[in-house]
Protein backbone atom coordinates (compact mmCIF):
# COMPACT_ATOMS: atom_id res chain seq x y z
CA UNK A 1 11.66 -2.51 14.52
CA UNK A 2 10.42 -2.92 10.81
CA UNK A 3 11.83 -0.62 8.27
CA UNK A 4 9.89 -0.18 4.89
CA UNK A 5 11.00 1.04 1.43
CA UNK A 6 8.64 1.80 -0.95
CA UNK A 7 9.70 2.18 -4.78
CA UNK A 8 7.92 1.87 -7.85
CA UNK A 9 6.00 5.18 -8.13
CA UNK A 10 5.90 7.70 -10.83
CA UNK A 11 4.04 9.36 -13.52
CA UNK A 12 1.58 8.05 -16.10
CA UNK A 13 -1.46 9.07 -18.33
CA UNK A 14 -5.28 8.09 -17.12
CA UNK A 15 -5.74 4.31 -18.32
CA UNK A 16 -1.98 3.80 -17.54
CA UNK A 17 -0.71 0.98 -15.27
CA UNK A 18 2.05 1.65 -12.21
CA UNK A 19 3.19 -0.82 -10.07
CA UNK A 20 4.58 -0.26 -6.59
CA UNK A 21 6.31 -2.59 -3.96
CA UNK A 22 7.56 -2.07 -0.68
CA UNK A 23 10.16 -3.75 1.19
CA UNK A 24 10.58 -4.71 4.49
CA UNK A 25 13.64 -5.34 6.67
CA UNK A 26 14.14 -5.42 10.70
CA UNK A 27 11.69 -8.00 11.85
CA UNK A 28 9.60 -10.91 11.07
CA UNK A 29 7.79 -10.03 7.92
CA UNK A 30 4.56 -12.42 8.12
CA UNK A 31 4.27 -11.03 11.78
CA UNK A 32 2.41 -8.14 10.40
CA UNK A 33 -0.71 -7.49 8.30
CA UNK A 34 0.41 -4.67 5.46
CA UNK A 35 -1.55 -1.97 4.14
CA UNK A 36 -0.92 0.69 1.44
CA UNK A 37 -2.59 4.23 2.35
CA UNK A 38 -2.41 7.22 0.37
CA UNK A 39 -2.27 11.19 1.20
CA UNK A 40 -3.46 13.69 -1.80
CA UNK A 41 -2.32 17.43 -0.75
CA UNK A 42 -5.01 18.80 0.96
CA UNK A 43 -6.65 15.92 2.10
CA UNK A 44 -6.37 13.00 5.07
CA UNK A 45 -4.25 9.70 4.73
CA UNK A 46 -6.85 7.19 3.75
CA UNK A 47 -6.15 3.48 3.13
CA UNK A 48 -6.23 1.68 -0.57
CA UNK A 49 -5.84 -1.66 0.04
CA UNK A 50 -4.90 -4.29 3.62
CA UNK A 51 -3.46 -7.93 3.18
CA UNK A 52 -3.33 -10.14 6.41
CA UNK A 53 0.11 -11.67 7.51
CA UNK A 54 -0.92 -14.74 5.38
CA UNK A 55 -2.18 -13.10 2.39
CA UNK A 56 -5.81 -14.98 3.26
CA UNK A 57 -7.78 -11.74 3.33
CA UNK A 58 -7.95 -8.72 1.74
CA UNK A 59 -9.16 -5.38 1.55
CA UNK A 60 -9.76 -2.65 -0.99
CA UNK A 61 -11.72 0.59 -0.60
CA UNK A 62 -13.96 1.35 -2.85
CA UNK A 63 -13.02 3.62 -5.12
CA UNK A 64 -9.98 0.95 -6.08
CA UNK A 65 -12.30 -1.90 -6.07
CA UNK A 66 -11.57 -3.76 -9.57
CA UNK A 67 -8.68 -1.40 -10.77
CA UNK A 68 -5.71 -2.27 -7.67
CA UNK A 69 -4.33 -5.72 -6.73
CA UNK A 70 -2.55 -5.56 -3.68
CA UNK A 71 -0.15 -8.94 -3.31
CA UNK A 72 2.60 -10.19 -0.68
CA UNK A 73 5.30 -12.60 -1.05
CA UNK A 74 7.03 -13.40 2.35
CA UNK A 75 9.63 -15.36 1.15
CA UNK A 76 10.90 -11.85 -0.31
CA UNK A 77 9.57 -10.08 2.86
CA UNK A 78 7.90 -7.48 0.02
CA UNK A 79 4.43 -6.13 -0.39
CA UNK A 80 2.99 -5.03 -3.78
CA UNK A 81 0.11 -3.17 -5.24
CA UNK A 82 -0.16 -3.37 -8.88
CA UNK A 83 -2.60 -0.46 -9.76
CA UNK A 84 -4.62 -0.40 -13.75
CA UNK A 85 -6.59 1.97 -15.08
CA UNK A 86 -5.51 5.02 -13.26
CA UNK A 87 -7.43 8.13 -12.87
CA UNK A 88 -6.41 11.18 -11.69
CA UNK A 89 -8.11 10.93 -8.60
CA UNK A 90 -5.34 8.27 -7.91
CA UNK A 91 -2.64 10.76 -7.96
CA UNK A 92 -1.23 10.90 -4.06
CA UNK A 93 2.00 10.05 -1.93
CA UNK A 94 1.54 6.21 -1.44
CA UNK A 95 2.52 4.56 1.97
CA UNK A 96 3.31 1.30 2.51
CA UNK A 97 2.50 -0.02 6.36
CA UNK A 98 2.58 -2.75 8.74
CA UNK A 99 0.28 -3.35 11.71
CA UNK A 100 1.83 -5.83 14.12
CA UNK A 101 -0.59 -8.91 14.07
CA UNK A 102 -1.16 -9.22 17.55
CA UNK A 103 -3.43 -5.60 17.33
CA UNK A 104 -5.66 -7.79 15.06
CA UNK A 105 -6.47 -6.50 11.42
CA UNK A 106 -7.70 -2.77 10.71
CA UNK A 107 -7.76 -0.54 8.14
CA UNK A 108 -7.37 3.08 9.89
CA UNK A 109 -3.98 4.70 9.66
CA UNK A 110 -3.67 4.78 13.32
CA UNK A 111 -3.85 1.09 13.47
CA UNK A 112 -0.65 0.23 11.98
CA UNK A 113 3.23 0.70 13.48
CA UNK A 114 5.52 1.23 10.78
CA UNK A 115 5.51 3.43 8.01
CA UNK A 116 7.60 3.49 4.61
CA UNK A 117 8.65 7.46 3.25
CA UNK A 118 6.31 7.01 0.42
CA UNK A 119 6.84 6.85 -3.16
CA UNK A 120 4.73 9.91 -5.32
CA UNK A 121 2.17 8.57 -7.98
CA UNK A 122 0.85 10.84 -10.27
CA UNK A 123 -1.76 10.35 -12.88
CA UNK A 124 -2.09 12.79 -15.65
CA UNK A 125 -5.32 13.60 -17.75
């Protein structure tokens, strides 16, 4: 069983910078592929950004595309996404997750088994 703790979130102006990390402990962290999803009141958990187990590929929807960097360091068993020019749009609960590696790689929330208790970005305008 993986455990996850996000920190890192908080409040900043639009054009601001946050960066968020998320730590795992419990199992083999380069098992699993990570992902970072968000959840804006009102509105369905959506993913920002997937890293395989290796760190080899990537994904980013689109809205994030150019703005987010989403990074992994398995020696420190810790995810990252370092997020730039921030819009308000951005402001959500951020959730860090693993999907065990033998599931393959996917980005829908009900594709990955462990969940962090999120960490609250806002943006402000």
């Amino acid at each position: 069983q993986v455990q996850l703790v996000e920190s890192g979130g908080g409040l900043v102006q639009a054009g601001g910078s946050l960066s968020v990390s998320c730590a795992a402990s419990g199992g083999t962290f380069s098992s699993y592929n990570m992902g970072w999803f968000r959840q804006a009141p009102g509105k369905e958990r959506e993913i920002v950004a997937g890293i395989t187990w290796s760190g080899g590929r990537i994904y980013y929807t689109d809205s994030v595309k150019g703005r987010f960097t989403i990074s992994r360091d398995n020696a420190k068993n810790t995810v990252y996404l370092q997020m730039n020019n921030l819009k308000p749009e951005d402001t959500a609960v951020y959730y860090c997750a693993a999907q065990q590696t033998i599931r393959g790689w996917g980005t829908a929330f009900n594709e990955y088994d462990y969940w962090g208790q999120g960490t609250q970005v806002t943006v402000s305008s």
